[in-house]
Protein backbone atom coordinates (compact mmCIF):
# COMPACT_ATOMS: atom_id res chain seq x y z
CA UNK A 1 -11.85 -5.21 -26.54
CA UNK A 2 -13.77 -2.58 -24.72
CA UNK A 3 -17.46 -1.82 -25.72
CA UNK A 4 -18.08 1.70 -26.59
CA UNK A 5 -20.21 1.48 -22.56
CA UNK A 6 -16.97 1.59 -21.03
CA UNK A 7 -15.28 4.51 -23.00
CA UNK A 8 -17.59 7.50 -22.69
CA UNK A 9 -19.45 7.91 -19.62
CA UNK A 10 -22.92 7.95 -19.91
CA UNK A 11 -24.18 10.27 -16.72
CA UNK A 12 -23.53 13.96 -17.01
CA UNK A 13 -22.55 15.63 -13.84
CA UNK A 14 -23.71 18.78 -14.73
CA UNK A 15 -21.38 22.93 -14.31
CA UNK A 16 -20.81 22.39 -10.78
CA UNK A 17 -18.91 24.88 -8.66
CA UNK A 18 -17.00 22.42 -6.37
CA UNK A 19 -15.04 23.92 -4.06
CA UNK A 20 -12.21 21.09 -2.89
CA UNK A 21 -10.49 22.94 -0.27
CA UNK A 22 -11.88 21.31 2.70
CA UNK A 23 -12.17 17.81 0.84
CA UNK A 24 -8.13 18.08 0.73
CA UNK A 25 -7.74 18.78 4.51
CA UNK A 26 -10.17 15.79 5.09
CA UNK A 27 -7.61 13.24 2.71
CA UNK A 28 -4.81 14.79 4.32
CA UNK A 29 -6.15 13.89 7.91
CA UNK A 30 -6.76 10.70 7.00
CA UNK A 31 -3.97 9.61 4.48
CA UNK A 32 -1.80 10.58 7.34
CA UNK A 33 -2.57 7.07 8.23
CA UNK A 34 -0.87 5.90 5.54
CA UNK A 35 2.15 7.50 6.17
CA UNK A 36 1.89 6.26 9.23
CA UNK A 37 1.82 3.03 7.66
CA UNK A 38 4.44 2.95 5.03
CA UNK A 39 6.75 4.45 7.90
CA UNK A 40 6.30 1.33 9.94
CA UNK A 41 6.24 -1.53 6.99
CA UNK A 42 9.90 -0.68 6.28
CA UNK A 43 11.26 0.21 9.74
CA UNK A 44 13.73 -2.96 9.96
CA UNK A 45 15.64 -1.53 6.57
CA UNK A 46 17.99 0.18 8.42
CA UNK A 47 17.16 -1.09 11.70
CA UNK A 48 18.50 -4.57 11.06
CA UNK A 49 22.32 -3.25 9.87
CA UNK A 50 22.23 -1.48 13.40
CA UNK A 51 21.05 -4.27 15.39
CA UNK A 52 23.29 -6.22 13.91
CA UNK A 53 26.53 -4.05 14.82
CA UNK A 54 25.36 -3.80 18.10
CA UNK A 55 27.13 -4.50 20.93
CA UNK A 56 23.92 -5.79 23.13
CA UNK A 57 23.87 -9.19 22.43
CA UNK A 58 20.10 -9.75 23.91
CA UNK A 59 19.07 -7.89 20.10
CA UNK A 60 21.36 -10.12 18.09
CA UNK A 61 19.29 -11.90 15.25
CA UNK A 62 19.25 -15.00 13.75
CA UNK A 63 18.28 -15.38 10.04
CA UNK A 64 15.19 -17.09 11.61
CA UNK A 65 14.63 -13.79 13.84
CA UNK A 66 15.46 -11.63 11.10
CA UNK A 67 12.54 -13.37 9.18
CA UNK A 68 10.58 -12.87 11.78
CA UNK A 69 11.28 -9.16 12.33
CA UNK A 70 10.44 -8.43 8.54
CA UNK A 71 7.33 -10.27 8.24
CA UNK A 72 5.43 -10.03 11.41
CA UNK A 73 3.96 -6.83 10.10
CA UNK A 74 1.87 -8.40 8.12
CA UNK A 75 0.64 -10.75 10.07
CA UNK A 76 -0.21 -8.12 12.23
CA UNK A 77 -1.94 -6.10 8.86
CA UNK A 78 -3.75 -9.12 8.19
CA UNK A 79 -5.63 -9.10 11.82
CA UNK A 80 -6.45 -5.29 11.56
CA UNK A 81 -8.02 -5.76 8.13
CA UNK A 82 -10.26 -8.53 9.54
CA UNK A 83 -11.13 -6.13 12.48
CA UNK A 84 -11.85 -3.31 9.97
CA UNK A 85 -13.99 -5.90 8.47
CA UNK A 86 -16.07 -5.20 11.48
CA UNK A 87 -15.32 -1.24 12.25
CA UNK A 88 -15.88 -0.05 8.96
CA UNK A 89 -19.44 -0.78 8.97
CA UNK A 90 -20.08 -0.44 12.66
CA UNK A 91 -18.49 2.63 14.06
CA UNK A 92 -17.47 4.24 10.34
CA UNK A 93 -14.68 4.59 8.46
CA UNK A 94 -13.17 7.93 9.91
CA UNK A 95 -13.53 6.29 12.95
CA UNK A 96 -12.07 2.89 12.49
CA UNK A 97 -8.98 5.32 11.10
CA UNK A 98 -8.74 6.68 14.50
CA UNK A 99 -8.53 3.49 16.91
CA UNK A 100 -5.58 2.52 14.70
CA UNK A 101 -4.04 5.41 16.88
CA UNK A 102 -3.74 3.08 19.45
CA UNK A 103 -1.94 -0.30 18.74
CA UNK A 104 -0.08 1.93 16.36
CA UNK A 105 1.56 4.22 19.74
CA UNK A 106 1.52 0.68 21.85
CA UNK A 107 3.57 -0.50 18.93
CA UNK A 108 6.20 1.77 18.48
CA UNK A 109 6.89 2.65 22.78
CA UNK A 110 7.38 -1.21 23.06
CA UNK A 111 10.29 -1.26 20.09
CA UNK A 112 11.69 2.03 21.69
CA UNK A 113 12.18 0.49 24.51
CA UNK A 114 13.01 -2.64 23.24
CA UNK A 115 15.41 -4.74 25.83
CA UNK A 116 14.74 -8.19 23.76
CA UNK A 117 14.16 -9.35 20.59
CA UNK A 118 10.63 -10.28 21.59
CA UNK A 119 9.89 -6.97 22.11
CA UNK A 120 10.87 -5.79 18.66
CA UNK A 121 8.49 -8.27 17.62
CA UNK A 122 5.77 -7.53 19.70
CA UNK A 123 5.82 -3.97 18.84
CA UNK A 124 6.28 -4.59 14.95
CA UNK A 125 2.96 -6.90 15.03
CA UNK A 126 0.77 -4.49 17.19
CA UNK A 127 2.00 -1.39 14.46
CA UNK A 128 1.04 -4.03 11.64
CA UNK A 129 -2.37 -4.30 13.22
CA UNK A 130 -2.24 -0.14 12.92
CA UNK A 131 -1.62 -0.71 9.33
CA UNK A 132 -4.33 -3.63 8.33
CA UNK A 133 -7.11 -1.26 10.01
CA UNK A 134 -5.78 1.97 7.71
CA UNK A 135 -4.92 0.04 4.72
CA UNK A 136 -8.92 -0.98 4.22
CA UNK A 137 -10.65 1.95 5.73
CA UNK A 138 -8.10 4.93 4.26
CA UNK A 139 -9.13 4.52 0.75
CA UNK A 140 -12.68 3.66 1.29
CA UNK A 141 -13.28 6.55 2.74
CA UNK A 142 -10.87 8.61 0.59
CA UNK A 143 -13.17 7.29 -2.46
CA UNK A 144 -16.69 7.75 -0.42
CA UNK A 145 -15.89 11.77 0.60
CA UNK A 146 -14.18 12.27 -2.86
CA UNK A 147 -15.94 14.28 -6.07
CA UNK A 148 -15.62 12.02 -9.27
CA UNK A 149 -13.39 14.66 -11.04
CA UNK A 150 -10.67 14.39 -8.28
CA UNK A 151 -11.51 10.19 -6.96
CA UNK A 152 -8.35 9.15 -9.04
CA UNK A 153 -5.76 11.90 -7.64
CA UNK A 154 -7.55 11.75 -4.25
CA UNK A 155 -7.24 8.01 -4.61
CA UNK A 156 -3.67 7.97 -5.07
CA UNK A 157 -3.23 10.06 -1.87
CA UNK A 158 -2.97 6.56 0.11
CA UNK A 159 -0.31 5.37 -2.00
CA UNK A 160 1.69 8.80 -2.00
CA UNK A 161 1.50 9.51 2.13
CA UNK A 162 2.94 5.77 2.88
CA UNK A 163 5.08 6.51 0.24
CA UNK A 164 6.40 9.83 1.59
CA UNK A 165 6.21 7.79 5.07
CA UNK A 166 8.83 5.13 3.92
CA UNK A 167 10.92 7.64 2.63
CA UNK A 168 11.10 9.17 6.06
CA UNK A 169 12.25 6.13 7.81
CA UNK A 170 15.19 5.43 4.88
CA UNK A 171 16.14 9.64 5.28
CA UNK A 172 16.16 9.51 9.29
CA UNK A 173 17.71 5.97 9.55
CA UNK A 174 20.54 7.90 7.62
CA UNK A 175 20.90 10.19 11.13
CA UNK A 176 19.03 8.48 13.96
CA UNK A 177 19.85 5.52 16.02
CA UNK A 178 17.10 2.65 16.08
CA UNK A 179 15.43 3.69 19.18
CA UNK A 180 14.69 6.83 17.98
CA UNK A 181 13.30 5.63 15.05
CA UNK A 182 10.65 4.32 17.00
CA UNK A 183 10.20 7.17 19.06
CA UNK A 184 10.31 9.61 15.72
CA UNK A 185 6.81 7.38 14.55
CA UNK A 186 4.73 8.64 17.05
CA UNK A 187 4.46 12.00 15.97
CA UNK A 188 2.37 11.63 12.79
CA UNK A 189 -0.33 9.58 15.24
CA UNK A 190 -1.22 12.22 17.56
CA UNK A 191 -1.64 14.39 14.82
CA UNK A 192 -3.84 12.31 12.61
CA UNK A 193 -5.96 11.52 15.55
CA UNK A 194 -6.45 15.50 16.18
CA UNK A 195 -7.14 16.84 12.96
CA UNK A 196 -9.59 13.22 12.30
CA UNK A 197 -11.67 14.74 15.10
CA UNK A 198 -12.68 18.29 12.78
CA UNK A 199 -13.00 16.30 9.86
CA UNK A 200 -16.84 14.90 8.67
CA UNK A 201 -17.59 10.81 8.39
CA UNK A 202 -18.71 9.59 4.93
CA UNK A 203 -21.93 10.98 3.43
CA UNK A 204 -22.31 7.31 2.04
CA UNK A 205 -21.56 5.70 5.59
CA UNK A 206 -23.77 8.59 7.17
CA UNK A 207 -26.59 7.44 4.94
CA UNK A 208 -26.65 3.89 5.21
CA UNK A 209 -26.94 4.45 8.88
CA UNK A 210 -30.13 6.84 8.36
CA UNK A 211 -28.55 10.05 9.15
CA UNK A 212 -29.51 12.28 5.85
CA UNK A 213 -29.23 15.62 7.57
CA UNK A 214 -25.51 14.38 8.62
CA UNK A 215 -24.95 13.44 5.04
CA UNK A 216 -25.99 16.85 3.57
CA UNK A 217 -24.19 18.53 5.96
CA UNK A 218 -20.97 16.43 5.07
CA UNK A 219 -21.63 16.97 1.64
CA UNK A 220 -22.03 20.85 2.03
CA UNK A 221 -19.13 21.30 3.64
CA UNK A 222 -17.00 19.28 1.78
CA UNK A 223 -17.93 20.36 -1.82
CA UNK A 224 -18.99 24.03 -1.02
CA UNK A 225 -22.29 25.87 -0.68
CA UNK A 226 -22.50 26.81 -4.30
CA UNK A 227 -22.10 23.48 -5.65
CA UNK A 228 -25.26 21.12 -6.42
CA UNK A 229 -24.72 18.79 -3.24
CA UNK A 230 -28.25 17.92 -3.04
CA UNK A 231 -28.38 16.51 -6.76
CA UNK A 232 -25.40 14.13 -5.42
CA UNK A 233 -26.93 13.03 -2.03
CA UNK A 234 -29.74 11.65 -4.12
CA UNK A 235 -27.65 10.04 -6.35
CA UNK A 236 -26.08 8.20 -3.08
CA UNK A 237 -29.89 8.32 -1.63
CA UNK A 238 -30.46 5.98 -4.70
CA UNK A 239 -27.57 3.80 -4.85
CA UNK A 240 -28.02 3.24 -0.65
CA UNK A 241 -31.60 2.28 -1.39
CA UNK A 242 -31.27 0.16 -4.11
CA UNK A 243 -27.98 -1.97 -1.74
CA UNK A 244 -28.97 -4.98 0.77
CA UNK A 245 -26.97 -6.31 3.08
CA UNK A 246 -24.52 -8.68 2.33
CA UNK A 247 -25.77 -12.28 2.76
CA UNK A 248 -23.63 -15.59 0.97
CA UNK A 249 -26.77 -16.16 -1.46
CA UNK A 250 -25.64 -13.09 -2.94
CA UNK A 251 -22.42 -14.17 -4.03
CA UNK A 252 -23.72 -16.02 -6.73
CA UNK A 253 -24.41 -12.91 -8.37
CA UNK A 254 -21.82 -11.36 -10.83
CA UNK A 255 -23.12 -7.72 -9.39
CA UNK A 256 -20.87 -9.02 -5.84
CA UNK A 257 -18.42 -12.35 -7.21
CA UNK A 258 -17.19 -10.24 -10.23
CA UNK A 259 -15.86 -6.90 -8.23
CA UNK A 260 -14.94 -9.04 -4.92
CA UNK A 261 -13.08 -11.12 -6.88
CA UNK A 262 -11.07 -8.79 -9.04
CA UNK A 263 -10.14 -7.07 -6.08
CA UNK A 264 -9.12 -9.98 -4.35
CA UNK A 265 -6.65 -11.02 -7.07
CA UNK A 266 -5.91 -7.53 -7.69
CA UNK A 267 -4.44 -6.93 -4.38
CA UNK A 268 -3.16 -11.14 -4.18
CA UNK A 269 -1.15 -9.90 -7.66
CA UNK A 270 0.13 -6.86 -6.34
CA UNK A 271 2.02 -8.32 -3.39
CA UNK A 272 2.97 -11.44 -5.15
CA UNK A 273 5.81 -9.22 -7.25
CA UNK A 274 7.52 -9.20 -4.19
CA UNK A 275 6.98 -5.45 -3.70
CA UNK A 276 6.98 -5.93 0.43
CA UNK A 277 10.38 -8.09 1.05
CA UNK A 278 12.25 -5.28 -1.56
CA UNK A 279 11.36 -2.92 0.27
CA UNK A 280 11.43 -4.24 3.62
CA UNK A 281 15.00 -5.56 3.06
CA UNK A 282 15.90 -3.13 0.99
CA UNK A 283 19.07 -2.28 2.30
CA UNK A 284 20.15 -5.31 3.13
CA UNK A 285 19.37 -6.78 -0.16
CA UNK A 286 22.11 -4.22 -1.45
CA UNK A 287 24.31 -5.22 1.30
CA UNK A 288 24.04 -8.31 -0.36
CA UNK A 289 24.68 -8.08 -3.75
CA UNK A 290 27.78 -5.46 -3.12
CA UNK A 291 31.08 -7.26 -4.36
CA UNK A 292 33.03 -5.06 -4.89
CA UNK A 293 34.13 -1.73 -4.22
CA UNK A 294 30.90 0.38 -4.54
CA UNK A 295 30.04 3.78 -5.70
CA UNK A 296 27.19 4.35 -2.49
CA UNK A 297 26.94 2.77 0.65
CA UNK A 298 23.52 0.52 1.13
CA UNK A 299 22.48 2.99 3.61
CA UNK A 300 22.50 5.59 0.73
CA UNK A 301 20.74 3.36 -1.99
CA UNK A 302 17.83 3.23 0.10
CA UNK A 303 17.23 6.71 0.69
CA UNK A 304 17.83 7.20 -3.39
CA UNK A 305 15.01 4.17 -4.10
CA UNK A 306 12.65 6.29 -1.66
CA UNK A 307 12.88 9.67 -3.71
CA UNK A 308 12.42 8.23 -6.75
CA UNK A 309 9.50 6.02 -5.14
CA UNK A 310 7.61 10.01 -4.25
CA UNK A 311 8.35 10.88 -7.42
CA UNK A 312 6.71 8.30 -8.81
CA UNK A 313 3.52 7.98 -7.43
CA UNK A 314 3.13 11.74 -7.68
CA UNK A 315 3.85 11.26 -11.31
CA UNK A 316 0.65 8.66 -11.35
CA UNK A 317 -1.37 10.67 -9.40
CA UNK A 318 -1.61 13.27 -11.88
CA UNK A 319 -1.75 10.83 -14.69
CA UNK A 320 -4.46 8.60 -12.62
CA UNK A 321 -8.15 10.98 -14.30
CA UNK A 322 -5.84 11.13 -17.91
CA UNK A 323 -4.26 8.32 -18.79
CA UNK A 324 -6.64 6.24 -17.29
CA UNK A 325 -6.21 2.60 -14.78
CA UNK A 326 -5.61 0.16 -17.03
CA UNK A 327 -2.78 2.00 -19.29
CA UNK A 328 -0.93 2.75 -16.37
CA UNK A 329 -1.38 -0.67 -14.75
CA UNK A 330 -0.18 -1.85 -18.53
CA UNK A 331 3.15 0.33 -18.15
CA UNK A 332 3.77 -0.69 -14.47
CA UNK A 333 3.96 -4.24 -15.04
CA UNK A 334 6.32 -4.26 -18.09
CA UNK A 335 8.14 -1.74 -15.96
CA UNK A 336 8.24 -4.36 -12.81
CA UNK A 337 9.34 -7.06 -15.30
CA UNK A 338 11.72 -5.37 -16.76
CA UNK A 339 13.85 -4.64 -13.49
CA UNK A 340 13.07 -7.83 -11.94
CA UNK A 341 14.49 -9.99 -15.10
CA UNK A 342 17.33 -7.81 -14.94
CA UNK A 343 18.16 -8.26 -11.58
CA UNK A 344 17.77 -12.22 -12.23
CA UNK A 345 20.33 -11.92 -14.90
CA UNK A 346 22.60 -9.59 -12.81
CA UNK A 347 22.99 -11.81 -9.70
CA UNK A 348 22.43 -15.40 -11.35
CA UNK A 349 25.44 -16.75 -10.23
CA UNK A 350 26.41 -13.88 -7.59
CA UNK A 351 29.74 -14.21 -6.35
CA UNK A 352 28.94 -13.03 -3.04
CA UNK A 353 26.72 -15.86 -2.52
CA UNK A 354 29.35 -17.42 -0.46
CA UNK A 355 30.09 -14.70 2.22
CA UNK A 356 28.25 -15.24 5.66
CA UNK A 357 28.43 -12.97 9.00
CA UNK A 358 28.04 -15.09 12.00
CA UNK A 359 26.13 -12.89 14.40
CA UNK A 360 25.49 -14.41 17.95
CA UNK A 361 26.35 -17.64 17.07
CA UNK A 362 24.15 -18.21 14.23
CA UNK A 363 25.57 -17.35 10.17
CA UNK A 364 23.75 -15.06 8.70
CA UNK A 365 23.97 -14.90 5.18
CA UNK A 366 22.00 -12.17 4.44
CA UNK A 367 23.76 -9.67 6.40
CA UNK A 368 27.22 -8.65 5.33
CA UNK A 369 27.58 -5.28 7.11
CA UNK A 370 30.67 -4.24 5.10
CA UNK A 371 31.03 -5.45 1.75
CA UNK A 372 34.20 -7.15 0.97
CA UNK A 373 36.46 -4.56 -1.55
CA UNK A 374 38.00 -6.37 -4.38
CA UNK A 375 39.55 -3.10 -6.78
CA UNK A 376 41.21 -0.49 -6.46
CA UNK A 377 37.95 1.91 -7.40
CA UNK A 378 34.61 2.10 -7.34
CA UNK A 379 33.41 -0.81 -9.69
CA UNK A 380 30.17 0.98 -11.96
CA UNK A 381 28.61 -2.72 -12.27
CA UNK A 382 27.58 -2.12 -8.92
CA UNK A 383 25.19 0.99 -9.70
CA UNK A 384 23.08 -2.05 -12.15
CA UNK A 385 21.39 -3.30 -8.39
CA UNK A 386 20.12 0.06 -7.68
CA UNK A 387 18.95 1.53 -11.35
CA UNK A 388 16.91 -1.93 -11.51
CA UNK A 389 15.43 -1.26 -7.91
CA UNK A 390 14.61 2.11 -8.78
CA UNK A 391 13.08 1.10 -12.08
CA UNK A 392 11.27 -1.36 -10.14
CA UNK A 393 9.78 1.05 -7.46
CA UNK A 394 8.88 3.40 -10.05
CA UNK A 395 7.28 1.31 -11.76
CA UNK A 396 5.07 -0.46 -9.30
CA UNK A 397 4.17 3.29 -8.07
CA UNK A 398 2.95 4.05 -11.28
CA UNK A 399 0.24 1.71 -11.47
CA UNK A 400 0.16 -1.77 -9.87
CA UNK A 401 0.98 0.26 -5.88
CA UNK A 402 -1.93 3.14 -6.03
CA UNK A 403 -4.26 1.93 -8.50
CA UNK A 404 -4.86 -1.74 -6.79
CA UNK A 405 -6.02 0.80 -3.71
CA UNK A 406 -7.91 2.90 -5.56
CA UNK A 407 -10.09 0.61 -8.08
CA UNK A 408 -10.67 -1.80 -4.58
CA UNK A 409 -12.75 1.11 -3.19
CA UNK A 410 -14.25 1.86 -6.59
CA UNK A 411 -15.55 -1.14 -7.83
CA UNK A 412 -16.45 -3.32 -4.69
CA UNK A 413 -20.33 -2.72 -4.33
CA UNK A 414 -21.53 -0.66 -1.56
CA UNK A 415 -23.90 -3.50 0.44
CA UNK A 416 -20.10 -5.26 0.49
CA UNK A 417 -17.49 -2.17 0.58
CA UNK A 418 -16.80 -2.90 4.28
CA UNK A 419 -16.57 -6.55 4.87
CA UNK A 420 -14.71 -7.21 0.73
CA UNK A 421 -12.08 -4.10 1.43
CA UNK A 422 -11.48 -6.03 4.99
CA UNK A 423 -11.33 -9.46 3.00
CA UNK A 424 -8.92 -7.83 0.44
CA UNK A 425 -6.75 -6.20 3.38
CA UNK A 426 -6.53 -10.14 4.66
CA UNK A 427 -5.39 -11.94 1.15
CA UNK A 428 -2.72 -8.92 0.86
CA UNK A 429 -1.09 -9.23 3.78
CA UNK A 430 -1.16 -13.18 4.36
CA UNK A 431 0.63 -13.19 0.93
CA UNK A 432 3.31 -10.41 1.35
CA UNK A 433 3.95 -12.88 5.43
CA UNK A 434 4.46 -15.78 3.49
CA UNK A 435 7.12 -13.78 0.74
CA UNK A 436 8.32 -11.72 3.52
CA UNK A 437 9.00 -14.81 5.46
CA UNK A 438 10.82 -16.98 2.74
CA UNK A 439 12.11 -14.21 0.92
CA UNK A 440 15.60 -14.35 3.46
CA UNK A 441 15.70 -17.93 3.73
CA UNK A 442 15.33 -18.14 -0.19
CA UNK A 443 18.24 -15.77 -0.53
CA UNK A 444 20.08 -17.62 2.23
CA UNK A 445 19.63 -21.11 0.27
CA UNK A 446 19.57 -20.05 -3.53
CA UNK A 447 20.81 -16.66 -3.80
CA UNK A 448 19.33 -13.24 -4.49
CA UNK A 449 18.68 -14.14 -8.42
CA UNK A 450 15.84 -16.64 -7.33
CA UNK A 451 12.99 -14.50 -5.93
CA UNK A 452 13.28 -12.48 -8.25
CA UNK A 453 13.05 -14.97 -11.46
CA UNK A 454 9.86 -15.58 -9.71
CA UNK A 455 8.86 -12.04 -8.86
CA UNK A 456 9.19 -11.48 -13.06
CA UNK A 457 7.04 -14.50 -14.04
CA UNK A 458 4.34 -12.71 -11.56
CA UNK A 459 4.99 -9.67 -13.53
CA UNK A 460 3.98 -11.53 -16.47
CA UNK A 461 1.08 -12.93 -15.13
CA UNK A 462 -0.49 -9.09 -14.13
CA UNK A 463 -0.67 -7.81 -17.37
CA UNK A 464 -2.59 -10.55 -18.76
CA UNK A 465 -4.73 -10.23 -15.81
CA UNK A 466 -5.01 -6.87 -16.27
CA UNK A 467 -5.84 -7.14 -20.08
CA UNK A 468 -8.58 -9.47 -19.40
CA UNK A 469 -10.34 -8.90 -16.02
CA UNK A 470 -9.68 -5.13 -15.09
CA UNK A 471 -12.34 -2.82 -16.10
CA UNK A 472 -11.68 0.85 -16.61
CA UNK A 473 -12.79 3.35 -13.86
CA UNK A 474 -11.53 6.75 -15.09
CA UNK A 475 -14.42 9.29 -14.91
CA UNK A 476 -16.83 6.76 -13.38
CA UNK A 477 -18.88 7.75 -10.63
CA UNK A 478 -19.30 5.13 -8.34
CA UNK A 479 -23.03 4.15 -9.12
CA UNK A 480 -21.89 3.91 -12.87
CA UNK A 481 -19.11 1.33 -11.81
CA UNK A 482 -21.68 -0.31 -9.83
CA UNK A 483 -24.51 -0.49 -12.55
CA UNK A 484 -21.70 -1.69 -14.75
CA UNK A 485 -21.24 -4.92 -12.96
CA UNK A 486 -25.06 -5.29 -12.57
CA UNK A 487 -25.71 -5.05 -16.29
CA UNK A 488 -22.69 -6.41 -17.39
CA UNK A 489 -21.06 -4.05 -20.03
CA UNK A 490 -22.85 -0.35 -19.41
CA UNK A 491 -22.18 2.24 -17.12
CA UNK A 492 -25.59 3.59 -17.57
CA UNK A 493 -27.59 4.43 -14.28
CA UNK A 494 -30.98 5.91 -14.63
CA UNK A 495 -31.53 9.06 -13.26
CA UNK A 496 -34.84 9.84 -12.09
């Protein structure tokens, strides 16, 4: 049960008249990151089908190459969030957002040009690398520029752009060839990297680095002239001052183990319900389980599972400052539960289990290009895959995908933001390799039911977690969140 500390906030933040125009055109430079980001993570979906029908046989895949294609990503994700371990604090947030630029172009020339498979995976690791720098420094610095009546919506912004990103990929894989897909990702980096050069750093970062006048000019401009931006530089003033450096004595103290940690297993949980191999195999996961004659082709299902994946994070980001974290992190994990035990049930024993492609020599099991057509119609059992997916998505966007992001940048003390968002970038993407990587040859050896018996238990497992160990953020400004781990159960701060 929650103490009455952590249900009314305790630090009035007085009539303000914020003016958030310019604090939108700063998320919106640098969420474009993120879209960035989600565009890459699920670029084999529909890139794999068309390799696979190719008629160059230098691009032909293995399932072993296939596993490779999917998860060296993250691999890649989890070496840019140990460099943004460094960059964040060294060079800045905004900035550490705008080297990503560069592996991310490297990344995608190499797959558009792409003459062996090597390549592919060359240029899928080096955009992974893109995404592990923007995946820790977007949403601390989304949280940092961000006024506490907006943090949650702004917060979400991360989530929605790489969700609006993957939707791109599944809409143009419907129209493009592969190599264009590649070439269509560059677009969104040169103009992140322009409109990143107008936009301010982080008053908090600015601070910490001794550069007040910086800081209230940041401030000014990004919550108005009229509004009282000097009474909230001192407030950072005062949490800056009373922050040390990070040093491993300190990690005996709940004020750094107890955020760090949550965090850690916050973003561990999230990936461990399998959200990364769904949607990086998305459509050949459908491929799989099709049977019969079907009402949509895979291709299709994909593209449907990516609208309803927008909708729902902009449903949560409007519910993130009224519902509140942990409600929605409650509904999102009965909602993840639901559709992975149903999907269990649905393809425990598959029938299709049996079919295999051969492709270059080696079977692949995972890949039937053209489902095999057993009636005479369209069969409606086959729409239960894609209502489960979609229930899935949605559900994972209305809590456990934006809010893991946003309570990582809230709660993790400043003295530790940049080095424990780095560490938390790492654990996230070394777990969604090691799914991403066993996910196919799971499905190849036990079917499509097995994964996801497990991804249910994990469902499970989050909403305990988040009944016991989450604390709720909503209407918190950072130094109450903060003084809340330092005292234990207030968010009190005193304001002198």
């Amino acid at each position: 049960m929650e103490g009455p500390g952590e249900t009314s906030p305790l630090l009035a933040n007085g009539p303000d008249r914020i003016r958030n125009g310019w604090l939108f055109l700063a998320v919106f430079s640098a969420v474009l990151g993120n879209f960035i980001f989600g565009y890459a993570l699920v670029f084999p979906s529909p890139v794999i089908p068309q390799l696979l029908e190719s008629y160059d046989t230098r691009l032909h895949m293995d399932v072993h190459q296939v596993s490779w294609f999917g998860s060296i990503f993250t691999l890649g994700a989890a070496l840019g969030g140990l460099s943004a371990m460094l960059l964040n604090d060294r060079i800045g947030r905004k900035l550490s957002i705008m080297m990503s630029a560069v592996p991310s172009t490297l990344g995608f020339l190499i797959m558009g040009s792409a003459q062996n498979v090597w390549m592919l995976l060359l240029g899928r690791f080096l955009t992974g690398i893109a995404g592990g720098i923007t995946s820790s420094s977007i949403p601390v610095y989304v949280s940092e520029i961000s006024h506490p009546g907006v943090r949650g919506a702004m917060g979400s912004c991360p989530q929605i752009t790489a969700v609006f990103g993957s939707l791109a990929l599944y809409a143009l894989g419907l129209v493009l060839p592969w190599r264009w897909l590649a070439v269509a990702g560059e677009l969104p980096v040169l103009v992140m990297v322009v409109l990143l050069s107008f936009m301010p750093n982080s008053p908090r970062y600015l601070i910490t680095q001794g550069k007040r006048d910086e800081a209230c000019r940041a401030l000014k401009w990004l919550r108005g002239a009229e509004s009282d931006y000097m009474g909230e530089l001192r407030k950072i003033e005062r949490g800056v001052i009373s922050q040390v450096g990070l040093q491993w004595s300190d990690l005996r103290s709940p004020f750094f183990y107890k955020p760090i940690l949550i965090s850690v297993f916050m973003r561990f949980l999230q990936q461990m319900t399998g959200v990364t191999p769904i949607l990086v195999y998305l459509q050949p996961i459908f491929q799989k389980v099709s049977c019969s004659t079907i009402f949509l082709e895979p291709k299709y299902d994909a593209a449907l599972v990516g609208v309803v994946r927008l909708f729902s994070v902009a449903i949560a980001a409007s519910l993130m400052d009224k519902a509140g974290r942990k409600a929605l992190l409650y509904t999102s994990g009965f909602l993840m539960f639901l559709a992975t035990f149903t999907m269990t049930m649905y393809t425990h024993p598959n029938p299709c289990d049996g079919k295999n492609l051969t492709v270059g020599g080696a079977p692949v099991h995972m890949m039937n290009i053209e489902p095999a057509v057993t009636g005479p119609g369209p069969d409606p059992i086959t729409l239960i895959p894609l209502i489960t997916t979609m229930i899935f998505i949605f559900g994972y966007a209305m809590g456990w995908g934006p809010i893991t992001w946003l309570l990582m940048s809230e709660v993790l003390p400043l003295g530790a933001r940049g080095v424990a968002s780095g560490l938390c970038v790492v654990v996230s993407w070394l777990t969604a390799f090691a799914l991403t990587q066993l996910f196919m040859h799971a499905v190849d050896g036990l079917g499509v039911f097995a994964p996801f018996l497990f991804f249910s238990v994990v469902c499970v497992v989050n909403i305990i977690f988040t009944s016991l160990c989450v604390p709720e953020t909503k209407g918190r400004t950072l130094e109450e969140i903060e003084n809340y781990f330092r005292t234990g159960r207030s968010f009190t701060i005193v304001d002198s």
